[in-house]
Structures are given as structure tokens and as C-alpha cells.
Protein backbone atom coordinates (compact mmCIF):
# COMPACT_ATOMS: atom_id res chain seq x y z
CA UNK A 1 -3.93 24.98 -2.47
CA UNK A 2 -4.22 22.76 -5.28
CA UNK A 3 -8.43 24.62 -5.98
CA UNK A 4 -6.34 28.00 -5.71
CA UNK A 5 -3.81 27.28 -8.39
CA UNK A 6 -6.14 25.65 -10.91
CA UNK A 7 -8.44 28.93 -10.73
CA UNK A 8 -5.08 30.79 -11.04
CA UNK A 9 -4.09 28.75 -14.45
CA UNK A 10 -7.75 29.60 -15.10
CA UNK A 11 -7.80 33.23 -15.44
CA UNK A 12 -4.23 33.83 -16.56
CA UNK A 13 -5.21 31.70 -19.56
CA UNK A 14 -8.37 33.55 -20.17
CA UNK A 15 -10.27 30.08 -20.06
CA UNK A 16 -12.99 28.95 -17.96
CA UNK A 17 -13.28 24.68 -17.80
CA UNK A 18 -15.45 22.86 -15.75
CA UNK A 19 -15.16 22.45 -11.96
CA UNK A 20 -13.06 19.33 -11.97
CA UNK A 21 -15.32 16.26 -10.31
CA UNK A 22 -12.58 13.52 -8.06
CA UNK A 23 -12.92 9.98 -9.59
CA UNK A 24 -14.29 7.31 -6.94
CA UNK A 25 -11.82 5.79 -4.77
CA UNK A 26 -11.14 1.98 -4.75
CA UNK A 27 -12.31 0.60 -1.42
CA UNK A 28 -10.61 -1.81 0.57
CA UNK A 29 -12.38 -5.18 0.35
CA UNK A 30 -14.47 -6.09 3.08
CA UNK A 31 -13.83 -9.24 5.79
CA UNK A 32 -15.52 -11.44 3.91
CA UNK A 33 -14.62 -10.67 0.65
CA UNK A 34 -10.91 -10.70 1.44
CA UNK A 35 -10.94 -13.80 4.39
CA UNK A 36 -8.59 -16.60 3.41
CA UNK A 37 -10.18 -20.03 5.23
CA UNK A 38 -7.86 -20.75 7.83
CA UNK A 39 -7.60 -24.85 8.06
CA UNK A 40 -9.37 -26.19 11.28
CA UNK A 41 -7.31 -29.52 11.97
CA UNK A 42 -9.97 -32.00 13.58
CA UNK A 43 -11.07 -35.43 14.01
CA UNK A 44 -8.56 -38.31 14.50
CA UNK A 45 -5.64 -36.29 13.48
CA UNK A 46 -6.26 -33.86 16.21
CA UNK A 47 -6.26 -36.48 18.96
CA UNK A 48 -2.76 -37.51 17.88
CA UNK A 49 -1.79 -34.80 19.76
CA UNK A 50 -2.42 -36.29 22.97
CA UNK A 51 -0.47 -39.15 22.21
CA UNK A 52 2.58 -37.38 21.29
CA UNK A 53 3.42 -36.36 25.49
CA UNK A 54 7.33 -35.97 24.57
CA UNK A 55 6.47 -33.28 21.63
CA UNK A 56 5.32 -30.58 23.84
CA UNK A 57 2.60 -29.88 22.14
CA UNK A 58 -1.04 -31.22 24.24
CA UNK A 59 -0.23 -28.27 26.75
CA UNK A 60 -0.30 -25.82 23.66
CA UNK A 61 -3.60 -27.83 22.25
CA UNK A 62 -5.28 -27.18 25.59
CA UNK A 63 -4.21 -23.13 25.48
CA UNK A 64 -5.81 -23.32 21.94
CA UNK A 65 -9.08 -24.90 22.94
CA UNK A 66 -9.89 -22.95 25.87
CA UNK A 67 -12.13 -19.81 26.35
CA UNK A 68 -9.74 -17.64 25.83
CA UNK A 69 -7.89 -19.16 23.27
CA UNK A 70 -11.19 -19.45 21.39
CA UNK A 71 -11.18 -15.83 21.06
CA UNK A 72 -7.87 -14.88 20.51
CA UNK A 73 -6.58 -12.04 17.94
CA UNK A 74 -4.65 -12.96 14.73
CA UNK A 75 -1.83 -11.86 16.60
CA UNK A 76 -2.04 -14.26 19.09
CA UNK A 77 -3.45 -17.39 16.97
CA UNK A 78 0.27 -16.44 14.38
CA UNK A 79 2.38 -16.92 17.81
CA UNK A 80 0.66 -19.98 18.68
CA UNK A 81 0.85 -21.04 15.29
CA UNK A 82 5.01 -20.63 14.98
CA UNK A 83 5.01 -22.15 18.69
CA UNK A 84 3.18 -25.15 17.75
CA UNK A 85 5.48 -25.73 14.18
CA UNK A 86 8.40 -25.22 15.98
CA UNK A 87 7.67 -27.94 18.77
CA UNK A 88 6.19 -30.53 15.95
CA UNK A 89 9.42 -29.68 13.38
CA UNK A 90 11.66 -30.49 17.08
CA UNK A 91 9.86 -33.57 17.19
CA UNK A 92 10.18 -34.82 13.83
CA UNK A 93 13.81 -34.02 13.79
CA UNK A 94 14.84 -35.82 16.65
CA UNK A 95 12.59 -38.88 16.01
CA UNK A 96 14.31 -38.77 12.18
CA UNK A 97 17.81 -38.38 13.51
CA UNK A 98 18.00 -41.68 14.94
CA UNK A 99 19.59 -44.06 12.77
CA UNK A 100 17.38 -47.48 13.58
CA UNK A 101 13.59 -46.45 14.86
CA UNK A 102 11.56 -49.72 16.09
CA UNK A 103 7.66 -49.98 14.89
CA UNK A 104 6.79 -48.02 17.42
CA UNK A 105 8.59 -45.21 16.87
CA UNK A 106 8.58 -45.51 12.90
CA UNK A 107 4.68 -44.72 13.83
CA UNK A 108 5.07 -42.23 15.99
CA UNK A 109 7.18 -40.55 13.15
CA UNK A 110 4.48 -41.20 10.43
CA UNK A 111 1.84 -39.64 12.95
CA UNK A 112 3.73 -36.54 12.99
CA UNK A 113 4.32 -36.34 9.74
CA UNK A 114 0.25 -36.74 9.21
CA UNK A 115 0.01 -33.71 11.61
CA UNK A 116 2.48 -32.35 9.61
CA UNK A 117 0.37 -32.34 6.25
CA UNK A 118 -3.00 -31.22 7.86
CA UNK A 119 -1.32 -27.99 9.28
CA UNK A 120 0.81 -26.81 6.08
CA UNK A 121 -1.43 -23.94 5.11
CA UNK A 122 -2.77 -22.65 8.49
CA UNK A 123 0.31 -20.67 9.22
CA UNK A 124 0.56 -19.07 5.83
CA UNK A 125 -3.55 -18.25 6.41
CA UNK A 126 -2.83 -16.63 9.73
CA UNK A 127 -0.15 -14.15 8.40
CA UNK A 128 -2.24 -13.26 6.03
CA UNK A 129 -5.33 -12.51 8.68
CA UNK A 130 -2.69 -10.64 10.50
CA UNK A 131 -1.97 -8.28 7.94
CA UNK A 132 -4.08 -8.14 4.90
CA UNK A 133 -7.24 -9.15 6.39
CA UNK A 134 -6.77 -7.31 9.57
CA UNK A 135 -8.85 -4.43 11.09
CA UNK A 136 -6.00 -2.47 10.77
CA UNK A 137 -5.12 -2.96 7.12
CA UNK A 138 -8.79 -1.88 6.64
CA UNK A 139 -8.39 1.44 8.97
CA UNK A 140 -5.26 2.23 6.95
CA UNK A 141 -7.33 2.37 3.84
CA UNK A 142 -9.84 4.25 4.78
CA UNK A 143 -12.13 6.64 2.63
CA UNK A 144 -12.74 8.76 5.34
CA UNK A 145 -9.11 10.21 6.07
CA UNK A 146 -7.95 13.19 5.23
CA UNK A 147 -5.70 14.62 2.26
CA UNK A 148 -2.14 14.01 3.04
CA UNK A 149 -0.59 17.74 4.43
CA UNK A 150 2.30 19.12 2.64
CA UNK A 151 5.54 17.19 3.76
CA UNK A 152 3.99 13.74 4.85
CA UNK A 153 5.44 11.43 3.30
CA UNK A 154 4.22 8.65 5.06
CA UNK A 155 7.31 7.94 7.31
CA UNK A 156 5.31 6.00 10.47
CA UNK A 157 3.19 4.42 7.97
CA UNK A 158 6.06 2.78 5.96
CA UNK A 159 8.18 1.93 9.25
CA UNK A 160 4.74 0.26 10.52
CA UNK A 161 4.71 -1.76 6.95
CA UNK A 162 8.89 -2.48 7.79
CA UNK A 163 8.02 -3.63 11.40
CA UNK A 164 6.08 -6.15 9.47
CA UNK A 165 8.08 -7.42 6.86
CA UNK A 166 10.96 -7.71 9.74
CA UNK A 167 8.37 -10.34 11.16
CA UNK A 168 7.69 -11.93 8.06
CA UNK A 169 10.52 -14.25 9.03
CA UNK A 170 9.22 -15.92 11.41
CA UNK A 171 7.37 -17.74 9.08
CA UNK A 172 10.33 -19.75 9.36
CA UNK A 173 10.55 -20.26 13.24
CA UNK A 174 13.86 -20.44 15.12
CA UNK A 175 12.44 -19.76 18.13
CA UNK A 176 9.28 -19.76 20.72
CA UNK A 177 6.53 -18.11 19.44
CA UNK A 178 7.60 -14.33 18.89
CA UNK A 179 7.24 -10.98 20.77
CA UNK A 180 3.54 -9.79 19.95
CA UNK A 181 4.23 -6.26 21.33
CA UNK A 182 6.16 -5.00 18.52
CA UNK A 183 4.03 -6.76 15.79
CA UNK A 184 0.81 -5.30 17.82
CA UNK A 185 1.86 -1.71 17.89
CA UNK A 186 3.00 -1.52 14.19
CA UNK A 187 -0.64 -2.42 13.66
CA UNK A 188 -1.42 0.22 15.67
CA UNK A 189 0.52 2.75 13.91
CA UNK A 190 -0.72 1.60 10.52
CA UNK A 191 -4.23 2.05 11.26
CA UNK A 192 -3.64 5.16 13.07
CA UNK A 193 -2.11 6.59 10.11
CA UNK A 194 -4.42 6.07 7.14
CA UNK A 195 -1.69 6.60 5.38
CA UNK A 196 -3.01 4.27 2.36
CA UNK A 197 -7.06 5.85 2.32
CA UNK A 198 -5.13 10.04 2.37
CA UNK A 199 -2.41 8.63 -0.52
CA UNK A 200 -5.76 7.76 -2.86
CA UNK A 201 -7.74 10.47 -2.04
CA UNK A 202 -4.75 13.16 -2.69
CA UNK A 203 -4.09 11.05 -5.87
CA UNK A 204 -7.51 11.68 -7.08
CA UNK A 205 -7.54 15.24 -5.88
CA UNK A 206 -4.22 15.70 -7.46
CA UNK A 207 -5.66 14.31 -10.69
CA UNK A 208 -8.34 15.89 -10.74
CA UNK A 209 -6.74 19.43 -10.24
CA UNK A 210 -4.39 19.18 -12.63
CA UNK A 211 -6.46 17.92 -15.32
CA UNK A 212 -8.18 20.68 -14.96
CA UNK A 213 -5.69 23.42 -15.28
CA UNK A 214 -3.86 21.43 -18.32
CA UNK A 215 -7.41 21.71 -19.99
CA UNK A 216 -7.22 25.21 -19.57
CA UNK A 217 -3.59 25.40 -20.80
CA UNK A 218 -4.21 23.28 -23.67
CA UNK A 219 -7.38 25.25 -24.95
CA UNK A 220 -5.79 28.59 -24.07
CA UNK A 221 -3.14 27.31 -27.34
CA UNK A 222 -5.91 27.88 -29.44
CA UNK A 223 -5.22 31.08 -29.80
CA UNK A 224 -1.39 32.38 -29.75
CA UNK A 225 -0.09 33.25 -26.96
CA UNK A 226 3.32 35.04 -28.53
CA UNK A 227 2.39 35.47 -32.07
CA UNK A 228 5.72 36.98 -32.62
CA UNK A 229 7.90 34.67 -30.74
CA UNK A 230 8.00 36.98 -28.11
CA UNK A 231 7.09 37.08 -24.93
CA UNK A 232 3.49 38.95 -24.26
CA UNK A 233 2.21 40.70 -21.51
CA UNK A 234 -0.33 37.76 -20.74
CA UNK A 235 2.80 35.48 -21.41
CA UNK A 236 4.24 36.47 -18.45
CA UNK A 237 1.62 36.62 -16.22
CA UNK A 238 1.42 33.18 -16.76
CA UNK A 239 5.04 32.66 -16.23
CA UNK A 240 4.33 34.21 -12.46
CA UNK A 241 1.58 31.69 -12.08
CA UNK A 242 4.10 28.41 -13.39
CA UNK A 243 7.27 29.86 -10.98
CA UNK A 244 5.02 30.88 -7.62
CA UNK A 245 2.45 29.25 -7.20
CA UNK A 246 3.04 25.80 -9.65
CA UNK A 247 6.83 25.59 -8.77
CA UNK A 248 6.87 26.93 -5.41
CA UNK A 249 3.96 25.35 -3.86
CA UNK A 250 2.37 22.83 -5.89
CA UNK A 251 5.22 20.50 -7.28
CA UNK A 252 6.30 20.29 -3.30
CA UNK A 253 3.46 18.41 -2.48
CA UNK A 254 3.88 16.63 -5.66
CA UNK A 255 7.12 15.65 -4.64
CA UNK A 256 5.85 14.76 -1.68
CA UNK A 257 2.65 12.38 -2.43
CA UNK A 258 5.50 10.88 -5.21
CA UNK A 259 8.57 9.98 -3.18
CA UNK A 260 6.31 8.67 0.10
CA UNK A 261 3.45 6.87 -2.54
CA UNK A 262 6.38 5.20 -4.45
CA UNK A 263 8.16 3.77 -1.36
CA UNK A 264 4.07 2.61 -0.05
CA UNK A 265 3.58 0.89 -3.55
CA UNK A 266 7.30 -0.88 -2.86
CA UNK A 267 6.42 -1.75 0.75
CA UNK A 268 3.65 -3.64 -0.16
CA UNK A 269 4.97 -5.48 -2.81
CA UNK A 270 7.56 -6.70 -1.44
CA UNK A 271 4.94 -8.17 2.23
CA UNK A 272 2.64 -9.06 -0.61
CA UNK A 273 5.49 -11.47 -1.74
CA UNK A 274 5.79 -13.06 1.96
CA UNK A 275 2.10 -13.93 1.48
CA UNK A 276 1.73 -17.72 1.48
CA UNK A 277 -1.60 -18.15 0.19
CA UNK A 278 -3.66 -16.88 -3.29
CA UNK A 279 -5.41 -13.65 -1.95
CA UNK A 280 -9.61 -13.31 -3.05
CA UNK A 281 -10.45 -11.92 -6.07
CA UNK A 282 -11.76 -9.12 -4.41
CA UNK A 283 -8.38 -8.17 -3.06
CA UNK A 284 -6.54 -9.29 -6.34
CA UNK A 285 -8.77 -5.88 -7.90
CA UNK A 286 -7.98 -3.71 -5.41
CA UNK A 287 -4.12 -4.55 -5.34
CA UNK A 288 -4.13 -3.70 -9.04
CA UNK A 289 -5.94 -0.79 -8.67
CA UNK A 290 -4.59 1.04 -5.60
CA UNK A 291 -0.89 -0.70 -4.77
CA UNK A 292 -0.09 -1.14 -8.46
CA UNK A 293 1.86 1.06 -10.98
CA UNK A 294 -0.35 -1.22 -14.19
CA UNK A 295 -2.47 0.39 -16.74
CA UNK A 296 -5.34 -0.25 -14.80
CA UNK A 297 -3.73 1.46 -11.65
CA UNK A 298 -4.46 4.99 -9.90
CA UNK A 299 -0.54 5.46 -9.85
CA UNK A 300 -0.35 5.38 -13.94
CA UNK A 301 -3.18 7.44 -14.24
CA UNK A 302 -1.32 9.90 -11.42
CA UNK A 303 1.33 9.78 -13.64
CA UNK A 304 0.15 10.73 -16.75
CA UNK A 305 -1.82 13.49 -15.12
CA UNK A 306 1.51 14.86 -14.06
CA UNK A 307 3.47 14.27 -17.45
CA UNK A 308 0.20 15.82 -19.55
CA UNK A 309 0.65 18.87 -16.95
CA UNK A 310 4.15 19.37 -18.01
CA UNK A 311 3.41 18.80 -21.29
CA UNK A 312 0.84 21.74 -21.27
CA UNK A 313 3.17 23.95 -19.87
CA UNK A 314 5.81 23.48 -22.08
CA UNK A 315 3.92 23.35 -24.87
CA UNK A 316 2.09 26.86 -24.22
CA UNK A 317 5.82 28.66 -22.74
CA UNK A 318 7.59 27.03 -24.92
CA UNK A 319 7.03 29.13 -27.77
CA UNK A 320 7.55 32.20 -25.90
CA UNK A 321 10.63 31.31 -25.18
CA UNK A 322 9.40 31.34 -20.78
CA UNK A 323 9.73 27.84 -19.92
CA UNK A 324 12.44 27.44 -17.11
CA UNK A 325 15.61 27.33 -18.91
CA UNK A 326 15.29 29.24 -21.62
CA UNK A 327 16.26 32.82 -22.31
CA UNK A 328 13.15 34.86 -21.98
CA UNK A 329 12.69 37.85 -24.57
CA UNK A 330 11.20 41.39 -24.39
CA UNK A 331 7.70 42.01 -24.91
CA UNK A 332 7.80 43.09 -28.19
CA UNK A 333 6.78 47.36 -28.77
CA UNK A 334 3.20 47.51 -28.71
CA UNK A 335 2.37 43.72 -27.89
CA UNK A 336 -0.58 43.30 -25.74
């Protein structure tokens, strides 16, 4: 569609530009470059744990140390993680509720406090290896996917991205753990999707296209179009190619890759902001780059693409009185 209607600009310009080349894509950071060190609590403060019998918490140490638990996904380690805050925060709580607390207890207090300290930042780590350094996240990105199709606008890809940000409040647990099934298949959906990798590449395509046929509008001013104010035979030809083919097919799927990209750009702003922990460098780059509106971003230079386009059109119309809106004139006797 979007080939079609740049050849179309082409010709009814009289123009010929170069085949328009798609810019390279930013690509998702790789595992390592986007891991955030999730804090391994060992040594003496770990074997607190199995002094602390009333907390609940040596029978969810022994889950975490066993084969299984070795292995577990991110999903599972973030329930064990809210499981095991919850139970310790209990503890703590009750112990610090007591008005008098004898030397044995004021030590049992300061030992969970201790515990406390070393787990602070493994909780914030794991939501962020559940989402932004997940397989998923990755899949969702990827290079490979296909354009988005006229009319997607990205609806199971965004209610994947709310699914999540529901979630996100468990970081403050008021409960058990959490129910991994919906947080699993939101994943799921998000990778199946690819919603973020076909947004870039139908950003590029988009910019690429219409850079294109705005060259060919632009350099087609060279030479009047209505030298008499009037509208021309090739003036209106045009005109045909802005109202069926720009208007009628191409600025849907404009509208489309707009209103779903925009709400994908908000989405992950606003789980970016439930993000405990400073993401890599590596990540930091591509944020900016693909789920950004900055200078630096795809989005601005989408943007421009489309206001330059618009420019073009109104710029080589607008004399000939064509553009939408305006009163077109007769061909003036004789005009070719």
C-alpha cells in the first residue's frame, strides 16, 4: 500500500526520487546487557532464618533451595519473593507492637531487621526480570515480525502491558504470594503479539515512504504547478492521488500506527515508573530510542515525517487553490 502510493505521488508529480532505503531498527538489548543482579542473601544472615521458627519463613527457605526452586521462572522467584516479605514484615510488626520486649526478643527483632536490609533490592530486581528482562519482553520486540495490518492497533498487546501494571502492586504485598496465572498469560500474550518489533518496523516503513513521496512533492514545486492560480490538468490529477489513495487509504493506517503507538509509548512509561531499580545502559538507549517521544526517538522522527508530508501537500495544492477546504477553480482555457 504504502510502495503503491509513493510511486503514485511519483508519476503524478512528474518526478522520479530514489527507492526509499528503511533506517535500521533499534534492537532490544540482549540478557546480559539488560540483567539487573538480583541480590543472593547468604552466609550468617541466611541462617537466621532457621532461627526465626514463629516467622514462617524456614519452610519457604527450604522451597527456595530445592531442585526445583533452583530453577524456577521469574514468575515464580516474584511470588516467592512477595511471600517471603510479607511473612518477615508480619514478623517484625508483631515483635515491634509489643510495648516492653526482653533481650531476647529485642534480638530477635534486630535479626529481622538485618534480614530486612540484605533483602531490600531483590524484590525490586525480580520485577524487573519479570518484565523488562524477560523472554517475553524480548519476543515482543522482535525484528522479525511483521508490519502492523491496517486496523491493529495493538489492543491485546496494551491489555497484556495493563495486566502488568495491575500487578505492579503487589510490590507492596497485602497478601500470600499472588496468582501467577494471570501474570503468566499476559506474558504470553505480549510475546505472542510483537506488537513492539511490527510498531518499529511500520514506523520506519512509514518514514521511509513518505519521505519519499514529500521529496517528490517538494521537487515537483520547482516548477509551477498552477502558474495562473488555477487549477491545471496535472493539478488535479494530483488532487485524485491526495483524496483516494493518501486520504482514503494511507492516513487510516496512519491513524492507526498513531493512536495504538501513542497509547504503547504511555504504557510503558508509566510500568517503567514501577521499576525499582536503575535499568543498564544498554536498555537506558533503547528506551530513548524506541519507547520515547525525545529528539533522539523514532516517534519524533515519525512525526516530523508526517508533518513534512502535510507540509508538501499543502504547499504544492495550496496554490491551486485544491487542498481540502478550499474552493477549487476551473482549469483555466487552454491550460495544460
Amino acid at each position: 500500500m504504502l510502495g503503491d502510493y509513493r510511486a503514485r505521488v511519483q508519476r503524478a508529480a512528474g518526478v522520479e526520487v530514489q527507492a526509499p532505503s528503511v533506517m535500521p531498527l533499534p534492537a532490544y538489548p540482549t540478557h546480559r546487557q539488560r540483567a539487573v543482579p538480583i541480590p543472593d542473601v547468604r552466609g550468617s544472615v541466611w541462617e537466621l532464618l532457621f532461627d526465626l521458627p514463629d516467622c514462617e519463613l524456614d519452610h519457604l527457605v527450604a522451597e527456595r533451595n530445592s531442585i526445583l526452586g533452583r530453577h524456577w521462572p521469574a514468575s515464580s522467584r516474584f511470588d516467592y519473593e512477595l511471600r517471603f516479605r510479607l511473612r518477615l514484615d508480619r514478623c517484625r510488626e508483631r515483635l515491634s507492637r509489643q510495648r516492653t520486649l526482653d533481650e531476647a526478643q529485642r534480638e530477635l527483632l534486630e535479626r529481622l531487621d538485618e534480614i530486612a536490609g540484605a533483602k531490600r533490592d531483590t524484590l525490586p530486581a525480580v520485577w524487573w526480570a519479570v518484565t523488562y528482562d524477560s523472554a517475553e519482553f524480548e519476543q515482543a520486540f522482535s525484528p522479525a515480525a511483521a508490519l502492523l495490518r491496517p486496523g491493529d492497533r495493538g489492543a491485546q498487546a496494551l491489555g497484556a502491558l495493563d495486566r502488568l501494571w495491575a500487578t505492579r502492586a503487589a510490590l507492596t504485598p497485602t497478601q500470600d504470594g499472588i496468582d501467577r496465572a494471570p501474570l503468566d498469560r499476559a506474558l504470553g500474550v505480549l510475546a505472542a503479539s510483537r506488537y513492539g518489533g511490527r510498531l518499529l518496523r511500520s514506523l520506519a516503513a512509514l518514514i521511509a515512504e513518505l519521505d519519499a513521496a514529500s521529496l517528490a512533492l517538494e521537487r515537483a514545486r520547482a516548477r509551477p504547478l498552477c502558474p495562473q492560480q488555477r487549477p491545471t490538468p496535472r493539478a488535479q490529477v494530483l488532487r485524485q492521488v491526495l483524496m483516494r489513495h493518501y486520504a482514503a487509504r494511507v492516513q487510516p493506517y496512519i491513524v492507526d500506527v498513531q493512536l495504538g503507538g501513542r497509547a504503547w509509548l504511555d504504557a510503558h512509561a508509566r510500568l517503567l515508573s514501577s521499576q525499582g531499580v536503575r535499568w543498564p545502559a544498554a536498555f537506558e538507549q533503547f528506551r530513548r530510542l524506541a519507547l520515547d517521544d525525545g529528539a533522539d526517538s523514532l516517534w519524533r522522527r515519525w512525526t516530523v515525517a508526517q508533518q513534512r508530508h502535510v507540509q508538501a501537500w499543502q504547499a504544492l495544492l495550496g496554490a491551486c487553490g485544491l487542498m481540502p477546504g478550499t474552493t477549487a477553480q476551473a482549469p483555466a482555457p487552454g491550460a495544460t
